[in-house]
PDB file of N, CA and C in Angstrom:
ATOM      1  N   UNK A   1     -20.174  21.651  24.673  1.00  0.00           N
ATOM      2  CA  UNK A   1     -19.108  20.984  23.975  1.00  0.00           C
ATOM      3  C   UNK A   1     -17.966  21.982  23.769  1.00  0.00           C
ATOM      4  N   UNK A   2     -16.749  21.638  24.433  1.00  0.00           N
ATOM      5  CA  UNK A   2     -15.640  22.294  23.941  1.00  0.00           C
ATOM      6  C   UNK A   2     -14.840  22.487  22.768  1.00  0.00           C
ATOM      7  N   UNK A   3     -14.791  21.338  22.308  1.00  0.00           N
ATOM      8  CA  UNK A   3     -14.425  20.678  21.155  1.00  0.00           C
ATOM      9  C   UNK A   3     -15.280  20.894  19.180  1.00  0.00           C
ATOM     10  N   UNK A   4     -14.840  21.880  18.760  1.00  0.00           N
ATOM     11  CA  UNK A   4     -15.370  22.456  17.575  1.00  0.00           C
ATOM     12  C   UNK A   4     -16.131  21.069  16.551  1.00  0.00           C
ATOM     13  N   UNK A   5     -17.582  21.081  16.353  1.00  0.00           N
ATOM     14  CA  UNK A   5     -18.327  20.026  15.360  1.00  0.00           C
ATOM     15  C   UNK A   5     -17.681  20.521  13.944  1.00  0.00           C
ATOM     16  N   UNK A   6     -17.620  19.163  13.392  1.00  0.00           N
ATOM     17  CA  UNK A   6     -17.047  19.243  12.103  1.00  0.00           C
ATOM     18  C   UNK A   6     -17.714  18.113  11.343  1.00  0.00           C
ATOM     19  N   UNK A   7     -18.277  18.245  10.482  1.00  0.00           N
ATOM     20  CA  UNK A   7     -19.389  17.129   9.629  1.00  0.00           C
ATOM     21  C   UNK A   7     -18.463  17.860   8.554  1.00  0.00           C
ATOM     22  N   UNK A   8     -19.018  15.979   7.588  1.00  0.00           N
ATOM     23  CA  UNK A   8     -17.973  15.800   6.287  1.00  0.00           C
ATOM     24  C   UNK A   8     -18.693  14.642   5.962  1.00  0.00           C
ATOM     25  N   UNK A   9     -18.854  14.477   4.466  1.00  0.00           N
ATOM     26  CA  UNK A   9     -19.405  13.529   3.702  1.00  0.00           C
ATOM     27  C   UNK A   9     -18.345  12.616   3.925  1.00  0.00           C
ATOM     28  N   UNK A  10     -18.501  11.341   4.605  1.00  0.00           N
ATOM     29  CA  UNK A  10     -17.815  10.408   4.468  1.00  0.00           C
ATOM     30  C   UNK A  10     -18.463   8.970   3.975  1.00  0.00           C
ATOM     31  N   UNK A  11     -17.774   9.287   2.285  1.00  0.00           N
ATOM     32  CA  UNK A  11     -18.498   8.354   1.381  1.00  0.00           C
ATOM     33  C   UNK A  11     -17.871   7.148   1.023  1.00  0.00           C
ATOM     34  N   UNK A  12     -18.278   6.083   0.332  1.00  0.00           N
ATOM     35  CA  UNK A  12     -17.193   5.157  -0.071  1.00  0.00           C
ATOM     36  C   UNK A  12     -15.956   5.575  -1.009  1.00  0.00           C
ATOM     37  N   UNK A  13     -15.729   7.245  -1.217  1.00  0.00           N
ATOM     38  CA  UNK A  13     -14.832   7.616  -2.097  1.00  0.00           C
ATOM     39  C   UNK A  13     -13.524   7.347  -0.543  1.00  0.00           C
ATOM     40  N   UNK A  14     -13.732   8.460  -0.050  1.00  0.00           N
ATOM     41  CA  UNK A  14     -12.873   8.420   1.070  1.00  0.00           C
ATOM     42  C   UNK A  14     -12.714   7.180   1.815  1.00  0.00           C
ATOM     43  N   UNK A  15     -13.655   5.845   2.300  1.00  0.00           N
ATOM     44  CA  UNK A  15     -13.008   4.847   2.365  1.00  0.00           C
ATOM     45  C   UNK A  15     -12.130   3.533   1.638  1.00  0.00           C
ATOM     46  N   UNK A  16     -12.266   4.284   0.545  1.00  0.00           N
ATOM     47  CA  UNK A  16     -11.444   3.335  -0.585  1.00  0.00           C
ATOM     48  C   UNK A  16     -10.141   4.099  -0.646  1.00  0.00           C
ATOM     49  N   UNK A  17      -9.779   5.301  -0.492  1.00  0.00           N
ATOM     50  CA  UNK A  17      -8.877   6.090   0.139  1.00  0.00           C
ATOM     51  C   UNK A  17      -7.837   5.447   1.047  1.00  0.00           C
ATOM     52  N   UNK A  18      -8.372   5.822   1.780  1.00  0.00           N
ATOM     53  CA  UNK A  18      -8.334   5.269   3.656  1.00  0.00           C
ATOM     54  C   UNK A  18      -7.546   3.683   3.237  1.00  0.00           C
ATOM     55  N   UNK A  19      -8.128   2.743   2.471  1.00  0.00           N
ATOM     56  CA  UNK A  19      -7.361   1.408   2.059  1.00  0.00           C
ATOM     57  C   UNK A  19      -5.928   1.166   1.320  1.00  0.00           C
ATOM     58  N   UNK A  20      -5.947   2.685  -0.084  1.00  0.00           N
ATOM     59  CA  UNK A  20      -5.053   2.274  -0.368  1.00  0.00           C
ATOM     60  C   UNK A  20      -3.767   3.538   0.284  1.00  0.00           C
ATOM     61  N   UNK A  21      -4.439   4.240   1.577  1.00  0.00           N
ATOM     62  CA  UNK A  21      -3.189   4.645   1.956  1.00  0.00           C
ATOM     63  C   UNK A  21      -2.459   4.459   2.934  1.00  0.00           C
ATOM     64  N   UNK A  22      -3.339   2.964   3.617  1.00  0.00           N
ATOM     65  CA  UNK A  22      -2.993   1.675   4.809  1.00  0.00           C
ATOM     66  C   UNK A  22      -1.736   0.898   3.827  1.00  0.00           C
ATOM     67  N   UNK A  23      -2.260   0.464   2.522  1.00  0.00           N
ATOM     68  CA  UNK A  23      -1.546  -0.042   1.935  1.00  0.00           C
ATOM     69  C   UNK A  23       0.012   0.405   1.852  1.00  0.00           C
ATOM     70  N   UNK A  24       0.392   1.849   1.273  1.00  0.00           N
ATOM     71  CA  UNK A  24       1.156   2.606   0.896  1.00  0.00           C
ATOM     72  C   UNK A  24       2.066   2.973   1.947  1.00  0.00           C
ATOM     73  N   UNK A  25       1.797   3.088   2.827  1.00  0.00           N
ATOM     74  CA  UNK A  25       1.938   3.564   4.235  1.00  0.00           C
ATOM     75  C   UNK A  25       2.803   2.265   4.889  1.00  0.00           C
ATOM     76  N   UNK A  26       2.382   1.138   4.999  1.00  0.00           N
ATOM     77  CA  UNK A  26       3.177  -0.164   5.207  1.00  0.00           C
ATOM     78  C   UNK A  26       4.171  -0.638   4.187  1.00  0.00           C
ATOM     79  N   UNK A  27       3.784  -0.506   3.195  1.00  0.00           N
ATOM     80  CA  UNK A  27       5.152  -1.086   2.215  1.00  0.00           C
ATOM     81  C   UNK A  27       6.024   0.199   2.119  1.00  0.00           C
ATOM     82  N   UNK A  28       5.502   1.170   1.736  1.00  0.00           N
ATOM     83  CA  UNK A  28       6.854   2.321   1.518  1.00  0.00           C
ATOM     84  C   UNK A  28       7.301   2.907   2.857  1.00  0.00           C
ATOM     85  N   UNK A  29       6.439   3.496   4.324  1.00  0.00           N
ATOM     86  CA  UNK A  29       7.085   3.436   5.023  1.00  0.00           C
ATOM     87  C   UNK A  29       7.172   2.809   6.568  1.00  0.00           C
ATOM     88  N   UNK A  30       7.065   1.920   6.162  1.00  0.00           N
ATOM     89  CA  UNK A  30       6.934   0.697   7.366  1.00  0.00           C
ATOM     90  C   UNK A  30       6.100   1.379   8.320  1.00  0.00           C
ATOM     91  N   UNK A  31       4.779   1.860   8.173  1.00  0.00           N
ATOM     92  CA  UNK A  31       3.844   2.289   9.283  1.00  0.00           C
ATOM     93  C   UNK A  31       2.800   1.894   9.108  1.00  0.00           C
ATOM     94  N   UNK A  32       1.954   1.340  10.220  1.00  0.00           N
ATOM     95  CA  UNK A  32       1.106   0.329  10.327  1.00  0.00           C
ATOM     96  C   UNK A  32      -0.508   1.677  10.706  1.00  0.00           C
ATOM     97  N   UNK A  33      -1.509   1.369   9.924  1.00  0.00           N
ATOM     98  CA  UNK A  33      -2.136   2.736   9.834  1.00  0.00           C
ATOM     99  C   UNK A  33      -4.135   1.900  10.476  1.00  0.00           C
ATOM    100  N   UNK A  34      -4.109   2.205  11.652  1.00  0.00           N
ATOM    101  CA  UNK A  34      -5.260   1.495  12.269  1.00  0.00           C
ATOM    102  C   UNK A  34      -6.310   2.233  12.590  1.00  0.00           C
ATOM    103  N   UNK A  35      -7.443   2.622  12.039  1.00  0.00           N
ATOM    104  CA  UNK A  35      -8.462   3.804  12.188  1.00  0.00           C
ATOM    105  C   UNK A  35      -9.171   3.305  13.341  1.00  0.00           C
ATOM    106  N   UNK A  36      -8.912   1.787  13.681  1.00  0.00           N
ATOM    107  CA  UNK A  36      -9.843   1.801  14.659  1.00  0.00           C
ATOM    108  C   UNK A  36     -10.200   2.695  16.073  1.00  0.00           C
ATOM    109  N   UNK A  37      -8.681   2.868  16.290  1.00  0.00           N
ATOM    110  CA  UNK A  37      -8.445   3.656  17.629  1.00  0.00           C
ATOM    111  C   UNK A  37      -9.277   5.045  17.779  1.00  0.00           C
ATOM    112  N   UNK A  38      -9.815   4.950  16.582  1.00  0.00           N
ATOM    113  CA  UNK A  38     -10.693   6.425  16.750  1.00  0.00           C
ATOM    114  C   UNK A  38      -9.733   7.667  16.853  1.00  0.00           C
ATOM    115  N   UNK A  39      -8.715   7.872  16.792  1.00  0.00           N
ATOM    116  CA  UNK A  39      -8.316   9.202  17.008  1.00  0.00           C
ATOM    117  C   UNK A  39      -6.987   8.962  15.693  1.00  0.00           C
ATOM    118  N   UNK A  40      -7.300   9.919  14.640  1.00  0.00           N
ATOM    119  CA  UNK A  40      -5.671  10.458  13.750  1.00  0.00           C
ATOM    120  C   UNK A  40      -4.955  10.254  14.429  1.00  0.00           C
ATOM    121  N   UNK A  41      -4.141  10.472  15.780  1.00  0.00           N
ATOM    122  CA  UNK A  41      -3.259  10.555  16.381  1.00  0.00           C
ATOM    123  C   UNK A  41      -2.750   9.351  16.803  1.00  0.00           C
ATOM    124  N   UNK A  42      -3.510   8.588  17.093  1.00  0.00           N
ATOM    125  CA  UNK A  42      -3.005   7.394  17.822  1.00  0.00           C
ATOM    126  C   UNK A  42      -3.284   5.991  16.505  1.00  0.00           C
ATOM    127  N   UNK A  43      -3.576   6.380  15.386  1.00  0.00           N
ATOM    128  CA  UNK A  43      -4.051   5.574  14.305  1.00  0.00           C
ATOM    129  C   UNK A  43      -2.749   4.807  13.532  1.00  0.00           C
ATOM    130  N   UNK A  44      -1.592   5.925  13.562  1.00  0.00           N
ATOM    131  CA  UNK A  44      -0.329   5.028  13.300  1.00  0.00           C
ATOM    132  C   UNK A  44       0.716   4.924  14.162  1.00  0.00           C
ATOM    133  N   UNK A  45       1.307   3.752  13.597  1.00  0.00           N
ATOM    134  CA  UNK A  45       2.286   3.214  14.216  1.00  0.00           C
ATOM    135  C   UNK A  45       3.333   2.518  13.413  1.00  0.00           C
ATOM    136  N   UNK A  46       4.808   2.888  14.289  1.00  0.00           N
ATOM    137  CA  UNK A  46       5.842   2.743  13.149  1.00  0.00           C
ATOM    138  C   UNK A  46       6.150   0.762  13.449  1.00  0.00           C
ATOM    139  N   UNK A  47       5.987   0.046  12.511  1.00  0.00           N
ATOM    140  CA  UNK A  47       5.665  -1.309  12.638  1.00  0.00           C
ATOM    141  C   UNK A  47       7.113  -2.301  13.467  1.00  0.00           C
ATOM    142  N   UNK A  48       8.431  -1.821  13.494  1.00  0.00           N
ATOM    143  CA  UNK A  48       9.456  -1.893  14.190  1.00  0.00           C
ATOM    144  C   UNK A  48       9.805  -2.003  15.584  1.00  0.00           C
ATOM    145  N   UNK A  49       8.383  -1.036  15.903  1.00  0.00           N
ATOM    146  CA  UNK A  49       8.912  -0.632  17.643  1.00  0.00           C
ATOM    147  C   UNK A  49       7.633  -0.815  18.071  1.00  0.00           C
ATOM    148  N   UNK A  50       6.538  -0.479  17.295  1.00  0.00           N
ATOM    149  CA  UNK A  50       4.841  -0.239  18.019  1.00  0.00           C
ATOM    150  C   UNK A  50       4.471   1.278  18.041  1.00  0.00           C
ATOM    151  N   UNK A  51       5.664   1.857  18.250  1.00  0.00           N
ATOM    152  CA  UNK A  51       5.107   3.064  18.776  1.00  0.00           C
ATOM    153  C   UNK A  51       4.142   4.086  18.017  1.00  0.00           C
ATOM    154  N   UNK A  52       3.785   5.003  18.437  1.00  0.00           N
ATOM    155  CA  UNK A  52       2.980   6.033  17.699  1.00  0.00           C
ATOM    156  C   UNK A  52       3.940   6.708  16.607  1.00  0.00           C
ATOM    157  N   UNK A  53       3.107   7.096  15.827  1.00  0.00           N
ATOM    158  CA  UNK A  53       4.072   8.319  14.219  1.00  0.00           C
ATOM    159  C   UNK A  53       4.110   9.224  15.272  1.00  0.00           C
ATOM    160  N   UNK A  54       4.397  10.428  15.231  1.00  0.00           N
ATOM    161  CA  UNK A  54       4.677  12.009  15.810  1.00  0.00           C
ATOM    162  C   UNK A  54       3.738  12.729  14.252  1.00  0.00           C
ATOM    163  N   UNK A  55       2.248  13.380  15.474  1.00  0.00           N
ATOM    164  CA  UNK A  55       1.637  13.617  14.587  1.00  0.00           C
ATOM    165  C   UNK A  55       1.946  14.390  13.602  1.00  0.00           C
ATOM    166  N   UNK A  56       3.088  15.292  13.746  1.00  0.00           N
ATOM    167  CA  UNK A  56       3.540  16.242  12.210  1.00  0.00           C
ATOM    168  C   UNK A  56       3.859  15.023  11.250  1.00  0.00           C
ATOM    169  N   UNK A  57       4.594  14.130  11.557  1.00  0.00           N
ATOM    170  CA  UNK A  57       5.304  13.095  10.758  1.00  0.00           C
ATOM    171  C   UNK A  57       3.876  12.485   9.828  1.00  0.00           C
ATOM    172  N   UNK A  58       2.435  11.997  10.635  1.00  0.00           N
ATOM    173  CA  UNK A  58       1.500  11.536  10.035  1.00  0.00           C
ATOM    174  C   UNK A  58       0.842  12.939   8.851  1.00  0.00           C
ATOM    175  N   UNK A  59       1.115  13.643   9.227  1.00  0.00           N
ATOM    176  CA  UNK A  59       0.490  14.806   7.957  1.00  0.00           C
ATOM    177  C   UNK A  59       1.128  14.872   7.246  1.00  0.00           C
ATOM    178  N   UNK A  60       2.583  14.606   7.189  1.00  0.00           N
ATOM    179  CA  UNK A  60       3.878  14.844   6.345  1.00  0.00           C
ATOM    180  C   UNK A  60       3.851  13.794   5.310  1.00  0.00           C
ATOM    181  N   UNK A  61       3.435  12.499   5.687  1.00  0.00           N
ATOM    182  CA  UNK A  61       3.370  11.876   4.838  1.00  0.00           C
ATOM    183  C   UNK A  61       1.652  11.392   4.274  1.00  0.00           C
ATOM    184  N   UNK A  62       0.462  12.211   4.797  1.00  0.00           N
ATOM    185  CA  UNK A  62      -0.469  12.193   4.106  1.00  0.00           C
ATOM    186  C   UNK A  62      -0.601  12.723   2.826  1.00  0.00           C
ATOM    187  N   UNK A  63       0.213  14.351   3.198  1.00  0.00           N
ATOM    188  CA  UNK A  63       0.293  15.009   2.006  1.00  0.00           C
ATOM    189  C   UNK A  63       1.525  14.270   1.137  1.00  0.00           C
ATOM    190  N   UNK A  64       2.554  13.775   1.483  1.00  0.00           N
ATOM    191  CA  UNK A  64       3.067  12.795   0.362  1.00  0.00           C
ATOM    192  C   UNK A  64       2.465  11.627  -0.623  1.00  0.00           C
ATOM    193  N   UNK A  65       1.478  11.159   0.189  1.00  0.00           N
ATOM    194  CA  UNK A  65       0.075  10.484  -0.407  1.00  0.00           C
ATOM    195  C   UNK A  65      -0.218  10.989  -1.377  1.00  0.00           C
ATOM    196  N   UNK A  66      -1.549  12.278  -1.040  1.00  0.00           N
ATOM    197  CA  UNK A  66      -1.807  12.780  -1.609  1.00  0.00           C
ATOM    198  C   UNK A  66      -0.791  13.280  -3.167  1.00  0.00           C
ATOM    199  N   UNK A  67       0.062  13.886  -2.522  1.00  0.00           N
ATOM    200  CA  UNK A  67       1.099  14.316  -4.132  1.00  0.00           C
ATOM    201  C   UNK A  67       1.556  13.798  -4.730  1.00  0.00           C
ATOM    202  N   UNK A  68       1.860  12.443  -3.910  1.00  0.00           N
ATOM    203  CA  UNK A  68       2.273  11.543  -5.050  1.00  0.00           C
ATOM    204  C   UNK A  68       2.081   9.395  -5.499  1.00  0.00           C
ATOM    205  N   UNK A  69       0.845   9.707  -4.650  1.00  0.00           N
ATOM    206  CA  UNK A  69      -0.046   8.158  -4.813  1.00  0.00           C
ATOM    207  C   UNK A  69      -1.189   8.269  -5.541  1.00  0.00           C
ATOM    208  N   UNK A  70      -1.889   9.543  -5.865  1.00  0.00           N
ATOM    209  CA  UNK A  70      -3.546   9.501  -6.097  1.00  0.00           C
ATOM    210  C   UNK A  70      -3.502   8.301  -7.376  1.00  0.00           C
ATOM    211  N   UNK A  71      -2.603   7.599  -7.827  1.00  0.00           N
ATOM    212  CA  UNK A  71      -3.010   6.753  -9.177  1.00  0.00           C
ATOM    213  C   UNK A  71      -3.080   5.507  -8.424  1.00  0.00           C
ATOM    214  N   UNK A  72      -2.941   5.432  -7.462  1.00  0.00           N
ATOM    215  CA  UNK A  72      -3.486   4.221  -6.093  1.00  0.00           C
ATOM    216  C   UNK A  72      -4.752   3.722  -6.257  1.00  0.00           C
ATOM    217  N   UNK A  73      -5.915   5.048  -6.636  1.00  0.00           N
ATOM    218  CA  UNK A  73      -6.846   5.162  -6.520  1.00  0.00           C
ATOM    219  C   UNK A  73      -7.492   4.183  -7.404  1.00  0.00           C
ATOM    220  N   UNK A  74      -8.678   3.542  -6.703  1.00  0.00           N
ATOM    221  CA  UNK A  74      -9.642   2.877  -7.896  1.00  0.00           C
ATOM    222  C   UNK A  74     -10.900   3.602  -8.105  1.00  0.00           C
ATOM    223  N   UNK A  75     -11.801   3.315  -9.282  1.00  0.00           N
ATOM    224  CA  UNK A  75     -12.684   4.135  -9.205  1.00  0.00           C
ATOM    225  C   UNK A  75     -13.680   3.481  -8.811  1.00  0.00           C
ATOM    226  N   UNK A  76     -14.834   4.560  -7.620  1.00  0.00           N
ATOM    227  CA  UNK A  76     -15.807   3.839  -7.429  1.00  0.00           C
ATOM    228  C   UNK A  76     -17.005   3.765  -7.775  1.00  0.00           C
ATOM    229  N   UNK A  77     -17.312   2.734  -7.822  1.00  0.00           N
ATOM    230  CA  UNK A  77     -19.131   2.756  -8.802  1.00  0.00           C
ATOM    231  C   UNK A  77     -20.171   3.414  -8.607  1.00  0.00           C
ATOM    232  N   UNK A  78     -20.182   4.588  -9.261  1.00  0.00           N
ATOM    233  CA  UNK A  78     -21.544   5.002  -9.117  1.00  0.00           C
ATOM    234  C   UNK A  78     -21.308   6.734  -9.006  1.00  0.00           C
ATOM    235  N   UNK A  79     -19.727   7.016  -8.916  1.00  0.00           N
ATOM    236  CA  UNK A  79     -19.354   8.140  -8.061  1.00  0.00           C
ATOM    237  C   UNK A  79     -19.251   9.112  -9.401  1.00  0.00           C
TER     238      UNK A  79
END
């Protein structure tokens, strides 16, 4: 394998995450955020044209997430 293994608890904290920053992401900046595609990279899209984010642009505004959505958050049971 060329490609460095990377394991990570991926719990229902992080997919309740993942929901409200699909949410956030479409109303504040018109980008349409699809995990299906399997790859970060190809996961958004600016909802106007189709096209892909420019992956700096998708980190740029994760960490805007992060700094300034976490009250997005719901809490989850049990956590």
């Amino acid at each position: 394998m060329k490609r460095p293994l990377l394991i990570t608890d991926c719990d229902e904290v992080l997919l309740h995450m993942v929901s409200h920053f699909a949410e956030w992401l479409e109303a504040e900046h018109g980008v349409r955020f699809e995990l299906e595609t399997g790859r970060w990279s190809e996961a958004m899209t600016v909802v106007q044209t189709g096209e892909s984010l420019a992956l700096d642009q998708a980190w740029i505004l994760l960490d805007a997430f992060f700094r300034g959505e976490m009250h997005r958050q719901t809490l989850v049971p049990g956590q």
